[in-house]
N, C-alpha and C. Protein backbone atom coordinates (compact mmCIF):
# COMPACT_ATOMS: atom_id res chain seq x y z
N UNK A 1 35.23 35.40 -1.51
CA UNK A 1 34.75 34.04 -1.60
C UNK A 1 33.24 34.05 -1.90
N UNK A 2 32.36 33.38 -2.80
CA UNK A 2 31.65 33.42 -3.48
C UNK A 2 30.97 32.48 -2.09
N UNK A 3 29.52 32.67 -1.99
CA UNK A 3 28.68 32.14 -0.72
C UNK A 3 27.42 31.03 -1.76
N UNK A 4 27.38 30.14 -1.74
CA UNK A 4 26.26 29.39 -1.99
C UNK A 4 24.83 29.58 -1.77
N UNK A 5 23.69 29.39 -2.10
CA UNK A 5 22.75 29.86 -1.67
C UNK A 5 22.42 28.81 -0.48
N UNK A 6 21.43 29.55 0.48
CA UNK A 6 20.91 28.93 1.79
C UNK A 6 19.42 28.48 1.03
N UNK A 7 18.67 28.89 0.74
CA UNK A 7 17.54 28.35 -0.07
C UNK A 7 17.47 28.47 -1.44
N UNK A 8 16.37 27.22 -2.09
CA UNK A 8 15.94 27.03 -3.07
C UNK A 8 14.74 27.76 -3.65
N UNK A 9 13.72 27.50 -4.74
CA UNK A 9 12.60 27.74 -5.30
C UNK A 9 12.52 26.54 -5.99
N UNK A 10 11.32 25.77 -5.13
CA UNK A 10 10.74 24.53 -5.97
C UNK A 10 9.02 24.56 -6.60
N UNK A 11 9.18 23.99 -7.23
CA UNK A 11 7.83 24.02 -7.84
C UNK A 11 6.96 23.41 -7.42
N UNK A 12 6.12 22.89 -7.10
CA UNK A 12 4.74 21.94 -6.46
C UNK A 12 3.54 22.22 -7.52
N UNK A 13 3.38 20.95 -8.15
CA UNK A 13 2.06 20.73 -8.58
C UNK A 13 0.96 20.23 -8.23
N UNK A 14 -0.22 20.46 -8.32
CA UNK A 14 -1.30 19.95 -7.51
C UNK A 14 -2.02 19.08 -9.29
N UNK A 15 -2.26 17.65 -8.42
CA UNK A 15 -2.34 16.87 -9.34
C UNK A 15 -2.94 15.48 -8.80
N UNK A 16 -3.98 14.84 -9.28
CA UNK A 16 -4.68 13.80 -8.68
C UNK A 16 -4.70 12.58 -10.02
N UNK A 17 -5.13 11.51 -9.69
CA UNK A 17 -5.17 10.31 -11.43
C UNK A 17 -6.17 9.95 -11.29
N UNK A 18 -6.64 9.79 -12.38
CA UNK A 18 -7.87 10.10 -13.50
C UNK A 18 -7.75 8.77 -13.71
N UNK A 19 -9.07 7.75 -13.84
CA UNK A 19 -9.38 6.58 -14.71
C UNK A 19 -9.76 6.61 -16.35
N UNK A 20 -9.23 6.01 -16.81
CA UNK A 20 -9.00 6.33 -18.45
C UNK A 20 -10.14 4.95 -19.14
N UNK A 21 -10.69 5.31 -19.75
CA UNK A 21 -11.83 4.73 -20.35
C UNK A 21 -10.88 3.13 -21.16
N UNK A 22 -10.17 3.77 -22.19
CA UNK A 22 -9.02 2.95 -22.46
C UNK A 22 -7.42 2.62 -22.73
N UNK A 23 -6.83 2.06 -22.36
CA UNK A 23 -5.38 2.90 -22.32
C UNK A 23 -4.41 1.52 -22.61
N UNK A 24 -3.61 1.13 -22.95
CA UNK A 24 -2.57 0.34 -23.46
C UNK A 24 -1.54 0.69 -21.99
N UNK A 25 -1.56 1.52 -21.84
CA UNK A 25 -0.20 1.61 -20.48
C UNK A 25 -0.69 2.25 -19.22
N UNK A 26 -1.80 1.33 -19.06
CA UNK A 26 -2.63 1.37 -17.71
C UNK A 26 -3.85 2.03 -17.46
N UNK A 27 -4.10 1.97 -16.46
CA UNK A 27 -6.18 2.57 -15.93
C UNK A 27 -6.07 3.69 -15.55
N UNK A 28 -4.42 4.11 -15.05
CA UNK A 28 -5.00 5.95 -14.35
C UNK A 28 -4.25 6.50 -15.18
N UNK A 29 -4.29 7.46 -15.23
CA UNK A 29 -3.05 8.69 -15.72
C UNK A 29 -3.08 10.10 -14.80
N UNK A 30 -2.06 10.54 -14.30
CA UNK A 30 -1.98 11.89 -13.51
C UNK A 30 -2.21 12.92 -14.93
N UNK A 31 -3.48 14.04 -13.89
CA UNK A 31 -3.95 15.00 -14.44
C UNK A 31 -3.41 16.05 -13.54
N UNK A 32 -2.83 17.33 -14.21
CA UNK A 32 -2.67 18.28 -13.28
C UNK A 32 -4.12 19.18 -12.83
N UNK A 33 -4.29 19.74 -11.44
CA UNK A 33 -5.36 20.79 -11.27
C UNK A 33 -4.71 21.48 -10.43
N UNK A 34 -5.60 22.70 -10.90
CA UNK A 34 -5.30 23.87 -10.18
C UNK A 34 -3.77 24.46 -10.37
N UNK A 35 -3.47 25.29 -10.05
CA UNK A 35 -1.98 26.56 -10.60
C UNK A 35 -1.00 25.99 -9.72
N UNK A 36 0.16 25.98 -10.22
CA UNK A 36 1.31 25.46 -9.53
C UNK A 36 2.21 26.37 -8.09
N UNK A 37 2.34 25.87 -7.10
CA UNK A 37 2.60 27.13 -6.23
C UNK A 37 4.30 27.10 -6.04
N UNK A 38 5.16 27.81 -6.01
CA UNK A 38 6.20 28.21 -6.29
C UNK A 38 6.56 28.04 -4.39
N UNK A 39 7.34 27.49 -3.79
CA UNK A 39 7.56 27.27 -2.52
C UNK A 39 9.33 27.10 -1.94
N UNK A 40 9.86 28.44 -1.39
CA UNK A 40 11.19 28.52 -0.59
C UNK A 40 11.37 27.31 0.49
N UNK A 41 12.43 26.70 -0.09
CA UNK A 41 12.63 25.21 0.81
C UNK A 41 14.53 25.84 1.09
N UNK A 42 14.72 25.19 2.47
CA UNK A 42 16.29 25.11 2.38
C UNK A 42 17.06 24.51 1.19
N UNK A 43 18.33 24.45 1.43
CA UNK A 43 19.09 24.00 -0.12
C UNK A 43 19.12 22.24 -0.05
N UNK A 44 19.15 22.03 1.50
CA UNK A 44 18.87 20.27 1.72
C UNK A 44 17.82 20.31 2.49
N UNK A 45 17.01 20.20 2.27
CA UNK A 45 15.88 20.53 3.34
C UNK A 45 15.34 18.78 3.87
N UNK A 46 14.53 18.38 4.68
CA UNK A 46 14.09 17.34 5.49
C UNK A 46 13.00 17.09 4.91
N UNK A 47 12.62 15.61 4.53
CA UNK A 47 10.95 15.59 4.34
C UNK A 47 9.81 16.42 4.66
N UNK A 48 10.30 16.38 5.87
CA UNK A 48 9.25 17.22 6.87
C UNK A 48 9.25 18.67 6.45
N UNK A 49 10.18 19.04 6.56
CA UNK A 49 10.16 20.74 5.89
C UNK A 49 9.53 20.96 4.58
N UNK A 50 9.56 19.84 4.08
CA UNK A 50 8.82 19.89 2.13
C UNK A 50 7.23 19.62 2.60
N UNK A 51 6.84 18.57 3.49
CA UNK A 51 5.60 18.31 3.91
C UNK A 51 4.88 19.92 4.42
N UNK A 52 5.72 20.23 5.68
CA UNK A 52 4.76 21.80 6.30
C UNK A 52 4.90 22.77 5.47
N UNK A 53 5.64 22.92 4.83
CA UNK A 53 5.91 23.90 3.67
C UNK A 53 4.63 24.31 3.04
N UNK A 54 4.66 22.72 2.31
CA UNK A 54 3.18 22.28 1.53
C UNK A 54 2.05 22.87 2.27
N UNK A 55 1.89 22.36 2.98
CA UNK A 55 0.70 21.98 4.23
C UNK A 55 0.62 23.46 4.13
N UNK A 56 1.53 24.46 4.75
CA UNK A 56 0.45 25.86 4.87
C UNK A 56 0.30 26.28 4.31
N UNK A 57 0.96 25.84 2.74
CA UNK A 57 0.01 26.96 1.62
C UNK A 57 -1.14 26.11 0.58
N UNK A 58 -1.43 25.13 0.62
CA UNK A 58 -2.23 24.43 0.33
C UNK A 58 -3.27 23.35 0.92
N UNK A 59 -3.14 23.64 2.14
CA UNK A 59 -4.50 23.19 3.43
C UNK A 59 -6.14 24.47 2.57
N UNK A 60 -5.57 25.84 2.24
CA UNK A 60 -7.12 26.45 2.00
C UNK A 60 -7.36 26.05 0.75
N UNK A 61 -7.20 24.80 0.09
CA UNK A 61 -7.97 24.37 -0.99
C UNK A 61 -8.98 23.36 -0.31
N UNK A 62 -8.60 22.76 0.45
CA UNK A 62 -9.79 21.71 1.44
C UNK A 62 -11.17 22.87 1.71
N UNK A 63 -12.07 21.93 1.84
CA UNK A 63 -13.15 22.37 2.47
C UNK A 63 -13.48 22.57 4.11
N UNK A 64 -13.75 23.93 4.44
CA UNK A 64 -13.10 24.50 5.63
C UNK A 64 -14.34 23.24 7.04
N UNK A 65 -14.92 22.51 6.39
CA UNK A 65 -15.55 21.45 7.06
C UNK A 65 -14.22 20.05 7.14
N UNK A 66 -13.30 20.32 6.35
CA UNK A 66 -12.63 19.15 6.10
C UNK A 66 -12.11 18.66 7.40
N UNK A 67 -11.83 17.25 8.11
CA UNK A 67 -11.36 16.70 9.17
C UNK A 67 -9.59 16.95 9.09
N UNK A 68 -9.20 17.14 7.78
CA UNK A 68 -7.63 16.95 7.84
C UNK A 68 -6.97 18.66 7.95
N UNK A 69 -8.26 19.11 8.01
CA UNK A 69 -7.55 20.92 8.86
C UNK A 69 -7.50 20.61 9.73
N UNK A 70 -7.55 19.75 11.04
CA UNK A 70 -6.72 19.36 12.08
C UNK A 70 -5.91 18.57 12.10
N UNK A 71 -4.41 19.37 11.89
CA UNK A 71 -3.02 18.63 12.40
C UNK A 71 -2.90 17.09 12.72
N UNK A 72 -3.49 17.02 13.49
CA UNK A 72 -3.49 15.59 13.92
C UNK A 72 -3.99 14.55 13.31
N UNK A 73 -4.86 14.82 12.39
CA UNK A 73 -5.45 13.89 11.47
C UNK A 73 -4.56 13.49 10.22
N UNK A 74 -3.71 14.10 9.89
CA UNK A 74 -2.50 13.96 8.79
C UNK A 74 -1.72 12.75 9.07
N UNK A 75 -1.77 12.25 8.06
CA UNK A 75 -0.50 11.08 7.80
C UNK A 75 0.91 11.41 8.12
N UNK A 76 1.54 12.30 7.85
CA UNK A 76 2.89 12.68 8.26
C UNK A 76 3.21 13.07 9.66
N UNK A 77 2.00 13.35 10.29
CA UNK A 77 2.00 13.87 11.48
C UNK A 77 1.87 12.74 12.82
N UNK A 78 1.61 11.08 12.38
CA UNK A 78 1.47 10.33 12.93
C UNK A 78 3.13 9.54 13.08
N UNK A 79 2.99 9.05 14.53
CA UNK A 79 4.18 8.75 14.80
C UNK A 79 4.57 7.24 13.74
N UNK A 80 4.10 6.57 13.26
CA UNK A 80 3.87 5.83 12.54
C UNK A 80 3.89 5.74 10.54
N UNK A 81 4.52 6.90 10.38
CA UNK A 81 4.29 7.33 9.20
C UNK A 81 4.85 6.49 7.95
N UNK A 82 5.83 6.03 8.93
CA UNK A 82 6.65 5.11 8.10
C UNK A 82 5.99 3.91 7.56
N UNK A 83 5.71 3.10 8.68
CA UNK A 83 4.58 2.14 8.43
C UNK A 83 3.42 2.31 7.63
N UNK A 84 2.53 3.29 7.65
CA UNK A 84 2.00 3.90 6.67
C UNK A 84 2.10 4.08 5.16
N UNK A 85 2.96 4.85 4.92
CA UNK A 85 3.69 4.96 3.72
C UNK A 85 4.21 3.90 2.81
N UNK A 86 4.40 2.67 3.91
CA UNK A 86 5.13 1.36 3.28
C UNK A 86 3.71 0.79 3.13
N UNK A 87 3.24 1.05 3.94
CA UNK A 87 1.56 -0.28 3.97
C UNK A 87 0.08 0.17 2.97
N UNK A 88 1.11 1.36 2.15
CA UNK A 88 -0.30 2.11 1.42
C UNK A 88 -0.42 1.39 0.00
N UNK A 89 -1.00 0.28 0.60
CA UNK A 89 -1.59 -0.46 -0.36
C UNK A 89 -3.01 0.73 -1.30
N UNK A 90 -3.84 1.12 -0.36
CA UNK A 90 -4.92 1.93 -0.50
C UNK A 90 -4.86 3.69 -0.57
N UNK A 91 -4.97 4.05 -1.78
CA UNK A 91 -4.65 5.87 -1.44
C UNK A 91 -5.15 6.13 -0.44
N UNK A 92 -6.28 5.82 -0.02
CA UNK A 92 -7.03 6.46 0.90
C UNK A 92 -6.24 7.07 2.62
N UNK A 93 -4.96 6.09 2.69
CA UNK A 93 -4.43 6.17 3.89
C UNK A 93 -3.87 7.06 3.86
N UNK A 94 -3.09 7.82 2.51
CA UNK A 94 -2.60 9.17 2.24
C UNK A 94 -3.20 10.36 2.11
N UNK A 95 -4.13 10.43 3.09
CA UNK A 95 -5.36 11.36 2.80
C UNK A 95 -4.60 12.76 3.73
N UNK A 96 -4.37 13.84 3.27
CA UNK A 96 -5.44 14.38 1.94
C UNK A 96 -4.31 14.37 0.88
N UNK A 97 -2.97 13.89 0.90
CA UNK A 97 -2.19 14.06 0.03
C UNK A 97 -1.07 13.55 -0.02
N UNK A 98 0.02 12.89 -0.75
CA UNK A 98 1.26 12.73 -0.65
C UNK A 98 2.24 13.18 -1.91
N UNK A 99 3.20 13.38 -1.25
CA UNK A 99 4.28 14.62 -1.91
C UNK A 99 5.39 13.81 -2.64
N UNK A 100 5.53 13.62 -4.23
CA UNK A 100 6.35 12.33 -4.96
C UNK A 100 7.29 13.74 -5.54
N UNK A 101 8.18 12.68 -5.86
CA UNK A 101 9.35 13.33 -7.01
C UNK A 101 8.80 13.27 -8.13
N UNK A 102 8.80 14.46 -8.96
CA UNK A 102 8.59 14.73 -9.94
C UNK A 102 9.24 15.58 -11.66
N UNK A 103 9.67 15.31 -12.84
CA UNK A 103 9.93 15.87 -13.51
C UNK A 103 9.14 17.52 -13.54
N UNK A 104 9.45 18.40 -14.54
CA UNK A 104 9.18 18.94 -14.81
C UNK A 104 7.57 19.36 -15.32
N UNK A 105 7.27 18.37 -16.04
CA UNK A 105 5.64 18.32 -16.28
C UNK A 105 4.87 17.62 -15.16
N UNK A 106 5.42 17.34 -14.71
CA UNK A 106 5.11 16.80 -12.98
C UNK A 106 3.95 14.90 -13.91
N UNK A 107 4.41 14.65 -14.33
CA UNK A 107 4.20 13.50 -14.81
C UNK A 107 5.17 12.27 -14.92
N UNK A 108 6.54 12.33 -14.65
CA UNK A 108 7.49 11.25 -14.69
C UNK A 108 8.36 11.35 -13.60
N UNK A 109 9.11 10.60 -12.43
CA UNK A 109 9.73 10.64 -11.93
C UNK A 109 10.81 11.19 -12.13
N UNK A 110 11.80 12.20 -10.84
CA UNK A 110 13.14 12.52 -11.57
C UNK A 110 14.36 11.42 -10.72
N UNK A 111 13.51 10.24 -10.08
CA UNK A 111 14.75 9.80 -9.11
C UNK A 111 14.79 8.33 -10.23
N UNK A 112 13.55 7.54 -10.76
CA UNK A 112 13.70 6.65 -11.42
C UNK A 112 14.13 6.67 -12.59
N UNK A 113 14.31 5.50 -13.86
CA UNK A 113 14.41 5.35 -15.26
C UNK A 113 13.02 5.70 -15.67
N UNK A 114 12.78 6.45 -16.95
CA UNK A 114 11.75 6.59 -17.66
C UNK A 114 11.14 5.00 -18.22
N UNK A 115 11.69 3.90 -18.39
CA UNK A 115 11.29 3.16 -18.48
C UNK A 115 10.65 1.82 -17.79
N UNK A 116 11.02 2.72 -16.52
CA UNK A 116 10.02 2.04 -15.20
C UNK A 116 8.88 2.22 -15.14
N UNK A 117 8.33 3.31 -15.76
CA UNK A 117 7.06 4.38 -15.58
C UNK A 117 6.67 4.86 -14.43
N UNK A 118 7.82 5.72 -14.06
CA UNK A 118 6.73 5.48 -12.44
C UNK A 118 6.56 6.93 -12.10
N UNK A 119 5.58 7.25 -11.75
CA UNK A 119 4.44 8.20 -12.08
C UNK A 119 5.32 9.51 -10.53
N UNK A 120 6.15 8.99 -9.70
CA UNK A 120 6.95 9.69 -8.72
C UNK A 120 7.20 8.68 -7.42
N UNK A 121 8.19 9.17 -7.32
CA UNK A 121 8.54 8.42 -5.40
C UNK A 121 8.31 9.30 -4.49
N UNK A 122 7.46 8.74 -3.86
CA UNK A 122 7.23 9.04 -2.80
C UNK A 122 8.00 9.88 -2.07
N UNK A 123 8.30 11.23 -1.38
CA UNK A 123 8.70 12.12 -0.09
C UNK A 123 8.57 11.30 0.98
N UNK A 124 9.39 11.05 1.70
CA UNK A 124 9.28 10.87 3.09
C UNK A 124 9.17 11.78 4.15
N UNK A 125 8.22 11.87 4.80
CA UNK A 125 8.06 13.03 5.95
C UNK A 125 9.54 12.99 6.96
N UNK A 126 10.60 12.59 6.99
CA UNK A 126 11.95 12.40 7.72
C UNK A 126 11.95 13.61 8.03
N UNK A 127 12.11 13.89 9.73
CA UNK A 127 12.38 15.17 9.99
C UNK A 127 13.70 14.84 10.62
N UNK A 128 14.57 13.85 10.57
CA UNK A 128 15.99 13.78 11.14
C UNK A 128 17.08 13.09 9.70
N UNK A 129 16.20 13.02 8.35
CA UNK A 129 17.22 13.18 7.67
C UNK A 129 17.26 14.37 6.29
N UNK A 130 18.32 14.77 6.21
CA UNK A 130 18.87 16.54 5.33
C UNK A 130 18.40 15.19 3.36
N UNK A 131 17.62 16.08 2.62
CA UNK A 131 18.20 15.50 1.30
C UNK A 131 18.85 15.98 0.62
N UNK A 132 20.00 15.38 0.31
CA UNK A 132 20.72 15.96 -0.13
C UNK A 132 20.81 16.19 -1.82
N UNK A 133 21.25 16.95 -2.20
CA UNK A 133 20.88 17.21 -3.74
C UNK A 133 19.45 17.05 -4.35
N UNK A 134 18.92 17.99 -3.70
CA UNK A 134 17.52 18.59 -3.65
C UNK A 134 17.31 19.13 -4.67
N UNK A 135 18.21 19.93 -4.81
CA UNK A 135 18.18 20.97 -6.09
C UNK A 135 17.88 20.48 -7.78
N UNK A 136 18.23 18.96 -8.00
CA UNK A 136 17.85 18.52 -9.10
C UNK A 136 16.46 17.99 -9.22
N UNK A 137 16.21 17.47 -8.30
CA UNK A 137 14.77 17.23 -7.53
C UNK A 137 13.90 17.99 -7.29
N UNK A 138 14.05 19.43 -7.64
CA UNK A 138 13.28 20.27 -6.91
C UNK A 138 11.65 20.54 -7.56
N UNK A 139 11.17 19.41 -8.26
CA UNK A 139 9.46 19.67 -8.71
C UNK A 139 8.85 18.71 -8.11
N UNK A 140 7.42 19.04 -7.35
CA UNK A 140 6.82 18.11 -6.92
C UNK A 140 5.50 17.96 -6.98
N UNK A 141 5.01 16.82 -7.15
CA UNK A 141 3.65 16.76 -6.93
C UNK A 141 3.15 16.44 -5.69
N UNK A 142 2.01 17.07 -6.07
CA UNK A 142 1.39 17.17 -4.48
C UNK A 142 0.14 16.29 -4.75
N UNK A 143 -0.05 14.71 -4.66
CA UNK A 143 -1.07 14.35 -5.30
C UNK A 143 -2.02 13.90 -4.23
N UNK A 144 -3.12 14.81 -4.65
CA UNK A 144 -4.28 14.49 -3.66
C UNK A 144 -5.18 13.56 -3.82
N UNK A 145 -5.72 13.10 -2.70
CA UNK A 145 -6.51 11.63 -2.51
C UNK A 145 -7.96 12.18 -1.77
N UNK A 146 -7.82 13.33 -1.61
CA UNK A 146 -9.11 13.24 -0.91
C UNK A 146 -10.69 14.10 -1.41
């Protein structure tokens, strides 16, 4: 009997939006920076597992003065995250980062229509729900705000 795999290999891009001098289909556009890091996730893994995943291999790009190298200062880490996430009118509350669905060039969503434009959905930090069919999903941006 042939065994399924227990983990994946997803991609994570590190990627922030840029104000565009002039543009017909809006003011920002996502720019990628910095090298893409290649990251072992379960085969359904939990928000939360995609969030700490992240978190320990891309916290040493911050500046080792930064306030959000303490745990507790993170958005996902607040009991409230939800509220958050819904109320982020302002990037700033997603500081230092939030984790969207992403195509392949890490520029178009893979959960919406291309003709929505929507730049990724949002990860939910859920550490009590599995996602399931991860595996088509599996590129993400990691877009930083801070």
């Amino acid at each position: 009997m042939k065994r399924l795999p227990t983990h994946i290999l997803a991609v994570a891009y590190h990627r922030r939006f840029v104000q565009l001098k002039s543009s017909l289909l809006g003011k920002f556009s996502p720019e990628l920076i910095s090298q893409p890091m290649v990251i072992r996730l379960p085969l359904e893994p939990t928000g939360r597992e995609i969030y700490d995943e992240i978190w320990a291999l891309a916290h040493g790009i911050l500046k080792s003065d930064s306030k959000y190298l303490d745990s507790k200062n993170l958005w996902w880490n607040k009991s409230n995250w939800k509220q958050i996430l819904e109320e982020s009118t302002s990037k700033s509350q997603l500081k230092p980062f939030v984790l969207k669905y992403v195509d392949r060039g890490a520029f178009n969503c893979t959960k919406c229509n291309w003709v929505d434009m929507c730049s990724g959905c949002a990860i939910e930090p859920d550490s009590d729900r599995k996602i399931h069919r991860f595996l088509p999903l599996g590129n993400i941006a990691i877009e930083w705000h801070s």
